[in-house]
N, C-alpha and C. Protein backbone atom coordinates (compact mmCIF):
# COMPACT_ATOMS: atom_id res chain seq x y z
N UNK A 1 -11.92 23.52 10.93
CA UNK A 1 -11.89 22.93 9.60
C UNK A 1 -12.10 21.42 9.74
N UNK A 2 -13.06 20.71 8.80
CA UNK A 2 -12.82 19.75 8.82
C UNK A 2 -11.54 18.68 9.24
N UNK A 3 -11.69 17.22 9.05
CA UNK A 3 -10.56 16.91 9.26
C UNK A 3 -10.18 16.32 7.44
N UNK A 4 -10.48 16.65 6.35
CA UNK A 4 -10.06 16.41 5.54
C UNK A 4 -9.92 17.69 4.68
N UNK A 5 -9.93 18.82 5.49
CA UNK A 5 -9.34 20.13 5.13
C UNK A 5 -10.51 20.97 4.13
N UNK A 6 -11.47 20.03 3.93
CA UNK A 6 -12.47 20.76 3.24
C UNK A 6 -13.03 20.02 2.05
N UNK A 7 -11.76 19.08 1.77
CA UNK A 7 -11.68 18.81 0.11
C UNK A 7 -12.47 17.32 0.62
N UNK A 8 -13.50 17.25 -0.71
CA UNK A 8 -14.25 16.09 -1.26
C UNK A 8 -13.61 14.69 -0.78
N UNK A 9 -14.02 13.79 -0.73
CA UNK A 9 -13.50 12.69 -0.47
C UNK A 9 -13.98 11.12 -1.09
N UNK A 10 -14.42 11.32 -2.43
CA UNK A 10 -14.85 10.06 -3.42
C UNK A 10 -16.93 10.10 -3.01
N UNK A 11 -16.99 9.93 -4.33
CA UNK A 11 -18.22 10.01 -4.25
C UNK A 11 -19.30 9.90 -3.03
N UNK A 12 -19.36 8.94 -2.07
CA UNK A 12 -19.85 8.70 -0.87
C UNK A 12 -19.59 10.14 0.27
N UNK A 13 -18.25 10.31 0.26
CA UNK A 13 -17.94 11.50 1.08
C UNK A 13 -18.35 12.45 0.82
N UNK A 14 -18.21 13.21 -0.26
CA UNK A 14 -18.70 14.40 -0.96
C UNK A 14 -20.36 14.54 -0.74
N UNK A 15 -21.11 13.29 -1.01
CA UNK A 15 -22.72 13.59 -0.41
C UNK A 15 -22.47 13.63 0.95
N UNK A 16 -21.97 12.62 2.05
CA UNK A 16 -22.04 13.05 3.36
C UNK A 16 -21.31 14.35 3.55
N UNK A 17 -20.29 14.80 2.99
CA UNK A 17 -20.19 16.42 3.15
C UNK A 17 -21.45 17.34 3.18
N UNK A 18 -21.64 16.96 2.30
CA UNK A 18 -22.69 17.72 1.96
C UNK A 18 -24.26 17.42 2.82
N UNK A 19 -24.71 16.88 3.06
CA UNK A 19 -25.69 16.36 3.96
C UNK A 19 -25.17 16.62 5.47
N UNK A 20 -24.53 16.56 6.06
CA UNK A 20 -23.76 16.95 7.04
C UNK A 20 -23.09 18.14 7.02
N UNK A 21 -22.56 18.70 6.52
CA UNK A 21 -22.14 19.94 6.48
C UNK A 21 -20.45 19.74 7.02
N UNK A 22 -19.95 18.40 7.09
CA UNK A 22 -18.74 18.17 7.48
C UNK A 22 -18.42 17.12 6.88
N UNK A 23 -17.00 17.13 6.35
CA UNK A 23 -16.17 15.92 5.99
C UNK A 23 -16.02 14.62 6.78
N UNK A 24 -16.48 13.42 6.12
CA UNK A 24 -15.83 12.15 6.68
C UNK A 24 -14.32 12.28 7.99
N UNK A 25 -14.02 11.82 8.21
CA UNK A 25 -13.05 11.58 8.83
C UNK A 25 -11.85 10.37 8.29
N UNK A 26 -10.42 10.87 7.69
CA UNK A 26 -9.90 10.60 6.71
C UNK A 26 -8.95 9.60 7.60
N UNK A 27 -8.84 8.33 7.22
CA UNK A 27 -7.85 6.86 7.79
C UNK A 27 -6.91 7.03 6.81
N UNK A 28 -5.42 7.10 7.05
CA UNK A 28 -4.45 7.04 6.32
C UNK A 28 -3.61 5.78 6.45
N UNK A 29 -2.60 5.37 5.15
CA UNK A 29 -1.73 4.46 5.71
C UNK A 29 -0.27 4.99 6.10
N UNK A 30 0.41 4.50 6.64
CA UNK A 30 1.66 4.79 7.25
C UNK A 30 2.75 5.46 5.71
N UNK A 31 3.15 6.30 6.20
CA UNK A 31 4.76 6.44 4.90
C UNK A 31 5.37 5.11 4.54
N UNK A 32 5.67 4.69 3.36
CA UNK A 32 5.89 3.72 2.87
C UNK A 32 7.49 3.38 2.60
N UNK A 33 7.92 4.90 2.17
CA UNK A 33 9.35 5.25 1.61
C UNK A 33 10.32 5.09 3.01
N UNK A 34 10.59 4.87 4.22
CA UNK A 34 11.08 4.54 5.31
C UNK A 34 11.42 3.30 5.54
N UNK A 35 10.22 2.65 5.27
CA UNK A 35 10.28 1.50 5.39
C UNK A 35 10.75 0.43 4.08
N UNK A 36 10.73 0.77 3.22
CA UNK A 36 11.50 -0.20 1.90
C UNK A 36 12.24 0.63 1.43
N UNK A 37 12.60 1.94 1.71
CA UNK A 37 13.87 2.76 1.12
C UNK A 37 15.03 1.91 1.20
N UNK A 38 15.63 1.58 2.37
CA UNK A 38 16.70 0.77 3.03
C UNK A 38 17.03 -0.65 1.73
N UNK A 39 15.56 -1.16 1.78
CA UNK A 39 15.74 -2.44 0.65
C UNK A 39 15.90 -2.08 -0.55
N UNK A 40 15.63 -1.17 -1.31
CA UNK A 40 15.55 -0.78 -2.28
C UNK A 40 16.17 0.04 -2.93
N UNK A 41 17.09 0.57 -3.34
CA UNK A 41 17.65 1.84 -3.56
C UNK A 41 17.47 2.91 -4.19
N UNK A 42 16.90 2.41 -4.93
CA UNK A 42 16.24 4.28 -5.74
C UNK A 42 14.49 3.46 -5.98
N UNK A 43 13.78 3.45 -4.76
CA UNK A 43 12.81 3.14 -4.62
C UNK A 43 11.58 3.99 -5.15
N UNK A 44 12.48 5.83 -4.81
CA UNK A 44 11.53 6.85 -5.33
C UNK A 44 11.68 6.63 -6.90
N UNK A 45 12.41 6.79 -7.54
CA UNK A 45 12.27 6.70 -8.76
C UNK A 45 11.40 6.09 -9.45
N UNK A 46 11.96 4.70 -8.78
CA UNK A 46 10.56 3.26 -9.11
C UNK A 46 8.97 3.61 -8.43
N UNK A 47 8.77 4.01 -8.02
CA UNK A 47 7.87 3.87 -7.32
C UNK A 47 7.18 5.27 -8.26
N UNK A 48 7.84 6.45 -8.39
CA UNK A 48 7.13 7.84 -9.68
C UNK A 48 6.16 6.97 -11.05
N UNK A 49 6.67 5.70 -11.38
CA UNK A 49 5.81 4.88 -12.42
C UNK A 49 4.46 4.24 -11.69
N UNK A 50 4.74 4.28 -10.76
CA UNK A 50 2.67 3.76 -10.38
C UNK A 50 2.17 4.60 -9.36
N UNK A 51 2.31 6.10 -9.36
CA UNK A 51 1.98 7.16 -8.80
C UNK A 51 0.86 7.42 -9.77
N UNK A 52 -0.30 7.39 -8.26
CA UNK A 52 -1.77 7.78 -9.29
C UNK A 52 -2.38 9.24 -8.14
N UNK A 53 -3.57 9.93 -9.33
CA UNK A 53 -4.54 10.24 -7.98
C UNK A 53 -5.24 9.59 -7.19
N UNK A 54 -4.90 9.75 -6.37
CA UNK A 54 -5.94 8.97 -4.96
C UNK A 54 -6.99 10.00 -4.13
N UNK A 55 -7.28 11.01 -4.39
CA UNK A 55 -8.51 11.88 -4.17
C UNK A 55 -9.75 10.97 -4.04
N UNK A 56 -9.96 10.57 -4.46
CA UNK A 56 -10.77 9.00 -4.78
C UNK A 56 -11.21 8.63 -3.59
N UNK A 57 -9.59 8.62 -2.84
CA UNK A 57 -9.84 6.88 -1.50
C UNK A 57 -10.34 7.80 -0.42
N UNK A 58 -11.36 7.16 -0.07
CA UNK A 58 -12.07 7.02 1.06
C UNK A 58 -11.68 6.31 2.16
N UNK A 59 -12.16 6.57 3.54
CA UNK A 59 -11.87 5.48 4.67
C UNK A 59 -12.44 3.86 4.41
N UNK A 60 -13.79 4.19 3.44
CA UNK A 60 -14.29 2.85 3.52
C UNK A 60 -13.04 2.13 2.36
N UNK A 61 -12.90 2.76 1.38
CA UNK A 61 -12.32 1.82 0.37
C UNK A 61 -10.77 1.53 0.52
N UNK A 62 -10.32 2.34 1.96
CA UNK A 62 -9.01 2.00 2.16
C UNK A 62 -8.77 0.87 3.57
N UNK A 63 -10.18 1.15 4.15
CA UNK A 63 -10.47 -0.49 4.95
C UNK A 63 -10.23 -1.69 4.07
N UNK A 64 -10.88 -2.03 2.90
CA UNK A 64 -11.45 -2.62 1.83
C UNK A 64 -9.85 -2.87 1.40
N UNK A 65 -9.14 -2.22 1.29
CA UNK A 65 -7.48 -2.55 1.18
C UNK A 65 -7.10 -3.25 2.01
N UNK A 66 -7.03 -2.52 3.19
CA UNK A 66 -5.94 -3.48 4.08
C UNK A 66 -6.22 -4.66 4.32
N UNK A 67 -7.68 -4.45 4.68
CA UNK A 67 -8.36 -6.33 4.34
C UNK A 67 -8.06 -6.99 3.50
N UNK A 68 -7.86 -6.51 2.33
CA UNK A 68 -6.94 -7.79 0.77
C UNK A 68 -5.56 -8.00 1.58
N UNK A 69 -5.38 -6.40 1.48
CA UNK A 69 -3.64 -7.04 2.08
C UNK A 69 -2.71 -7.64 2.92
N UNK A 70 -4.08 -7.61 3.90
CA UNK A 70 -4.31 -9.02 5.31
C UNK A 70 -4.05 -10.55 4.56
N UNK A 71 -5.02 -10.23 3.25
CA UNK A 71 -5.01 -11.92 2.59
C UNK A 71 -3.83 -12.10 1.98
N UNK A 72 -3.40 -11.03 1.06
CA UNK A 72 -2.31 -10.92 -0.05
C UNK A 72 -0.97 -11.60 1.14
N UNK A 73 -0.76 -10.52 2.11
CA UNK A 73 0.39 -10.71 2.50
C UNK A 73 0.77 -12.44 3.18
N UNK A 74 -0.61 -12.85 4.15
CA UNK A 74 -0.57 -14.12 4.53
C UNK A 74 -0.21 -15.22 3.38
N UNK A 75 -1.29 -15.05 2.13
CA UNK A 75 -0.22 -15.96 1.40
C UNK A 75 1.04 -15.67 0.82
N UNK A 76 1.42 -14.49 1.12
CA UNK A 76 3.12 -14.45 0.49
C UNK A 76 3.34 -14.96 2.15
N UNK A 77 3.30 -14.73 2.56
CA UNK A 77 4.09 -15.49 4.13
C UNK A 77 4.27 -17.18 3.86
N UNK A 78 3.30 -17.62 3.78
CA UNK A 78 3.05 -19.32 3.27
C UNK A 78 3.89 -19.43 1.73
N UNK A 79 3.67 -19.01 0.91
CA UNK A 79 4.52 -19.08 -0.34
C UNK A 79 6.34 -18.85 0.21
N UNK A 80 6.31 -17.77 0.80
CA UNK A 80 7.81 -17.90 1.36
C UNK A 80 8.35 -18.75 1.90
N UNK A 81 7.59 -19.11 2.75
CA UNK A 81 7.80 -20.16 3.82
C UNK A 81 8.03 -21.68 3.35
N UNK A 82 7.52 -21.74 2.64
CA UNK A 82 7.22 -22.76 1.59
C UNK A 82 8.28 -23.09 0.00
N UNK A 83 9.03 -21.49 0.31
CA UNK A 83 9.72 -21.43 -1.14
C UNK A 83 9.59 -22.01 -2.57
N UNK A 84 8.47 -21.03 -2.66
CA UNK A 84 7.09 -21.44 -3.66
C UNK A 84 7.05 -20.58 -5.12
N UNK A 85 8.22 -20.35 -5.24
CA UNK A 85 8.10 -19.44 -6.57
C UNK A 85 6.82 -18.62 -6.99
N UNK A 86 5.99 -20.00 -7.46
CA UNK A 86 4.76 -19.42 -8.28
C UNK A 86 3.70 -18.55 -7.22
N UNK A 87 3.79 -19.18 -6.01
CA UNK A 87 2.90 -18.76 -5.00
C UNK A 87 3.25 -17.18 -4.77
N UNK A 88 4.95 -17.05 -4.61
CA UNK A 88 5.30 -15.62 -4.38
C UNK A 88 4.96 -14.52 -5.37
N UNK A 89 5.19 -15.06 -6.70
CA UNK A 89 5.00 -14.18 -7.82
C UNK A 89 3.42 -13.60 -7.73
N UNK A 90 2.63 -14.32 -7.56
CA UNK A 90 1.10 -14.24 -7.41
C UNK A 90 0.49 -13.57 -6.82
N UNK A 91 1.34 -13.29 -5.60
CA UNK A 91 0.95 -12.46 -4.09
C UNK A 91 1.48 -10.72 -4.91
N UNK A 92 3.04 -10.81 -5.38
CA UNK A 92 3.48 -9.72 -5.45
C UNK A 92 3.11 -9.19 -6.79
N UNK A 93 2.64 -10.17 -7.28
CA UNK A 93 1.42 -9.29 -8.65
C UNK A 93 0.20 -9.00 -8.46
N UNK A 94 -0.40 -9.29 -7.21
CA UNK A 94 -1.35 -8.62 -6.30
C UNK A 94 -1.14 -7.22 -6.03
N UNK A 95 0.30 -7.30 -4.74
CA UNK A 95 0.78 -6.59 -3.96
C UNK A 95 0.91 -4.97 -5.38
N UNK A 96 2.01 -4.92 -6.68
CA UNK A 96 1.64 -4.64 -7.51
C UNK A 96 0.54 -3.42 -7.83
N UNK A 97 -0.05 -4.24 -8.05
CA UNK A 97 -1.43 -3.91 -8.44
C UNK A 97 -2.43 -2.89 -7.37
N UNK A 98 -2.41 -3.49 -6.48
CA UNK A 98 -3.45 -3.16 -5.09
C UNK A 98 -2.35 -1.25 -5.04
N UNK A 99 -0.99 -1.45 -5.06
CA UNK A 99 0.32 -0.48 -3.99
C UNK A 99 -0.25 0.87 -5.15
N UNK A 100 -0.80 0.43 -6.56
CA UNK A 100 -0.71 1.37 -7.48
C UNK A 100 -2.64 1.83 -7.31
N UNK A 101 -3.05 0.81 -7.27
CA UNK A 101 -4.61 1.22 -6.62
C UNK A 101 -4.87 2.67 -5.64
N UNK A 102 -3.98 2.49 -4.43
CA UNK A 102 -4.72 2.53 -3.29
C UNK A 102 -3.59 4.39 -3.14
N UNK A 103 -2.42 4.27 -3.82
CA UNK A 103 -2.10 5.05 -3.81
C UNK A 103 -0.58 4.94 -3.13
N UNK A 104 0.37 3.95 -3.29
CA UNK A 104 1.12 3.62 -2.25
C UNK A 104 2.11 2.83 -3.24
N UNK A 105 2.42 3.41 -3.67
CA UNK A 105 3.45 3.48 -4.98
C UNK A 105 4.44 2.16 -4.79
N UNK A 106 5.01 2.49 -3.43
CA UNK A 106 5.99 2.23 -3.08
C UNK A 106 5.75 0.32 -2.35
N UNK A 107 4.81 0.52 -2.58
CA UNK A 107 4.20 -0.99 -2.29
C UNK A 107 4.45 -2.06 -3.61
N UNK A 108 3.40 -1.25 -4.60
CA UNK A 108 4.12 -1.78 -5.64
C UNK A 108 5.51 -2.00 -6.28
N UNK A 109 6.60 -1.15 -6.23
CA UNK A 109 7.54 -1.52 -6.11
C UNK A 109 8.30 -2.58 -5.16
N UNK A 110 7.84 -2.57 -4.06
CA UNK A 110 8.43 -3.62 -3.00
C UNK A 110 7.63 -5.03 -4.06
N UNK A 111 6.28 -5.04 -4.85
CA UNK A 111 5.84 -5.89 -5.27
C UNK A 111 6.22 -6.73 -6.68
N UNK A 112 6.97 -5.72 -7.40
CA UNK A 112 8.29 -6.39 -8.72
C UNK A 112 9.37 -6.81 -7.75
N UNK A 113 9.86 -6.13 -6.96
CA UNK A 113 10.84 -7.03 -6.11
C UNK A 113 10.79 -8.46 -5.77
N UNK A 114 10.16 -8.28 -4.98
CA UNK A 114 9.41 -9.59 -4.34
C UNK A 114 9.35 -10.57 -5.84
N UNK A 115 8.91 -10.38 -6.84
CA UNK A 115 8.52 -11.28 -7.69
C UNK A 115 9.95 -11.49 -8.62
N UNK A 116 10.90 -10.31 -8.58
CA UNK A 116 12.29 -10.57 -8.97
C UNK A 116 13.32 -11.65 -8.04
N UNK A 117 13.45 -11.55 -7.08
CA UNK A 117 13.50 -12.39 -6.11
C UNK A 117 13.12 -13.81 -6.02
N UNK A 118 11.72 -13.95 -6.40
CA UNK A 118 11.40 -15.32 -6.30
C UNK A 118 11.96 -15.81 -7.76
N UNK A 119 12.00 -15.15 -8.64
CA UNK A 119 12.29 -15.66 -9.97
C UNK A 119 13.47 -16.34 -9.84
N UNK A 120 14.66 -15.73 -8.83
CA UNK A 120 16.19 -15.85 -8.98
C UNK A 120 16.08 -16.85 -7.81
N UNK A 121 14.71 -17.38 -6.54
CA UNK A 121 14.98 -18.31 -5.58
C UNK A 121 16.02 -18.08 -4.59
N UNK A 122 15.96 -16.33 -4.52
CA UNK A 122 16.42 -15.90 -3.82
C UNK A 122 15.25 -15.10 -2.05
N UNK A 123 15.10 -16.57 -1.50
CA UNK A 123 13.50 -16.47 -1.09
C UNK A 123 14.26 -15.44 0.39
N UNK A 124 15.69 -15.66 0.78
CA UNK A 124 15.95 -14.93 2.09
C UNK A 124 15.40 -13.56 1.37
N UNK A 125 15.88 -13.04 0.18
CA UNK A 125 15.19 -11.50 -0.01
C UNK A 125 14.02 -11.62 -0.10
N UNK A 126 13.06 -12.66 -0.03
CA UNK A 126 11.85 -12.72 -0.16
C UNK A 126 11.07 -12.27 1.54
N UNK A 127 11.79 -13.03 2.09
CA UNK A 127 11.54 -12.92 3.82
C UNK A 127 11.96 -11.76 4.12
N UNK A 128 13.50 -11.11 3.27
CA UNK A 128 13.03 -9.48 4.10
C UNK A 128 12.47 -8.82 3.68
N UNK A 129 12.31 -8.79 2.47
CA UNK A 129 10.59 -7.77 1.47
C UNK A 129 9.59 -7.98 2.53
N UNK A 130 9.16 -9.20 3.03
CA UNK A 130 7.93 -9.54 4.06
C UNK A 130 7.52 -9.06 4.85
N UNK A 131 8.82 -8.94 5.42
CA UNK A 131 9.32 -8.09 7.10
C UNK A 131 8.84 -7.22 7.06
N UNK A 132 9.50 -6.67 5.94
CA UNK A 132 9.25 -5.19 5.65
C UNK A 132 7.77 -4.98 5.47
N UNK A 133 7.37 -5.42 4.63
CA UNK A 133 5.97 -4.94 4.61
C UNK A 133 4.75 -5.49 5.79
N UNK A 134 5.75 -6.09 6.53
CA UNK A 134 4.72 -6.25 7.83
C UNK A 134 5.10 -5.22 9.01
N UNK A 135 5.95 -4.61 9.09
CA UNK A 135 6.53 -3.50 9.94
C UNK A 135 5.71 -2.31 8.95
N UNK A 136 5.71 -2.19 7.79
CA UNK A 136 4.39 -1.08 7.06
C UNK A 136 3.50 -0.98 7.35
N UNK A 137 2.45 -2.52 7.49
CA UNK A 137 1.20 -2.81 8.09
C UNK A 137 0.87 -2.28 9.42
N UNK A 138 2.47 -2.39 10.50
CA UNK A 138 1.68 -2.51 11.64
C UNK A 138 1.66 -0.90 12.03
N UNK A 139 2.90 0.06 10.79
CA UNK A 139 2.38 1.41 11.34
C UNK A 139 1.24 2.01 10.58
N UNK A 140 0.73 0.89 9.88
CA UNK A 140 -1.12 1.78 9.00
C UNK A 140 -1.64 1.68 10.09
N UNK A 141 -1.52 0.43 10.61
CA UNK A 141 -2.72 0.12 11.59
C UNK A 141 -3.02 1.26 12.82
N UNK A 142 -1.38 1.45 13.26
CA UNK A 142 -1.35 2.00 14.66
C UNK A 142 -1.53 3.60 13.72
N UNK A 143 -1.99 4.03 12.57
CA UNK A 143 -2.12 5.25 12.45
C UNK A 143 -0.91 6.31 12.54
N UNK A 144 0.48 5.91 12.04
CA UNK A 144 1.32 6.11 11.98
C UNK A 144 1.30 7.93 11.43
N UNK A 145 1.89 9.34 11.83
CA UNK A 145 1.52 9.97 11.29
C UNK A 145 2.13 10.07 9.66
N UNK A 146 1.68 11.09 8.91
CA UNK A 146 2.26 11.37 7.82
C UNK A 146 1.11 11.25 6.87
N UNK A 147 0.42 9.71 7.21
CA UNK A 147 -0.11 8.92 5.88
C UNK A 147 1.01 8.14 4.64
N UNK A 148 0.67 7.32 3.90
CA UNK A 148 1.87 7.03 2.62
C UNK A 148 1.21 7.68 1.24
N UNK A 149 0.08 8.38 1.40
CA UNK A 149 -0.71 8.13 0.23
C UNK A 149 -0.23 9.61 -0.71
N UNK A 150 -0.30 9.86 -2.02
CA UNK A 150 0.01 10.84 -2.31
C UNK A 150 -0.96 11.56 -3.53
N UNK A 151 -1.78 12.46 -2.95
CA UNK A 151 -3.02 12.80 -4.02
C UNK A 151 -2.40 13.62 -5.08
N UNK A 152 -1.75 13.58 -5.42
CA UNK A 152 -0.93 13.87 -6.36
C UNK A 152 -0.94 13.51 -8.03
N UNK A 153 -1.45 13.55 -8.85
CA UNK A 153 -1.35 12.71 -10.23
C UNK A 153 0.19 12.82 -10.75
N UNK A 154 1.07 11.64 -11.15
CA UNK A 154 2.26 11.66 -11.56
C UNK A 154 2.56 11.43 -13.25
């Protein structure tokens, strides 16, 4: 069986399925809920409000992520660092946005945090939201199993 079990994979994939007679080969990101559960406490709950389908994401368009979130996260690093209010809010209304995109719910939630936090100049919770989502990063990268993503419509 393929390695994406058979099923379509966003417009691009579905023709190379088809022209090939085999599925793309599917890049996942790491489980998300492990890693900001701890910070967060009813993270699942929060996180059921920006649960989308992601049938959609592709390997290319989830490269195309982590690359923003290479940028996103560096300037929340500098905004933290910096204890920058406006800078943090900016990143985590990115962060937000992109966590509910890509399929990773739970990103976005770490991303109202982060921006609750800076509101109150409470930047040490800002630095461990960071942490955290740089210990996320480094198990997308290393291909962590599980995936975080959930094709699921909520």
């Amino acid at each position: 069986m393929p390695p994406c079990g058979g099923r379509e994979t966003g417009n691009r994939g579905a023709m190379n399925c088809a022209a090939a007679g085999k599925c793309p080969e599917r890049r996942e990101i790491a489980p998300a809920e492990s890693v900001f559960a701890p910070l967060i406490p009813d993270l699942r709950r929060l996180a059921d409000a920006y649960r989308v389908n992601t049938s959609e994401v592709d390997a290319e368009l989830l490269e195309l992520f982590l690359q923003q979130l290479r940028l996103v996260v560096s300037a929340l690093g500098k905004a933290v660092a910096a204890r920058d209010e406006t800078g943090v809010r900016q990143a985590a209304h990115s962060l937000q946005g992109m966590g509910g995109t890509i399929g990773a719910p739970e990103l976005s939630v770490v991303g109202a945090e982060l921006s609750s936090a800076a509101r109150r100049a409470d930047f040490d919770r800002c630095a461990c939201l960071l942490a955290a989502i740089g210990k996320w990063m480094q198990q997308s990268a290393t291909g962590a199993p599980g995936g975080g993503r959930n094709d699921e419509t909520h």
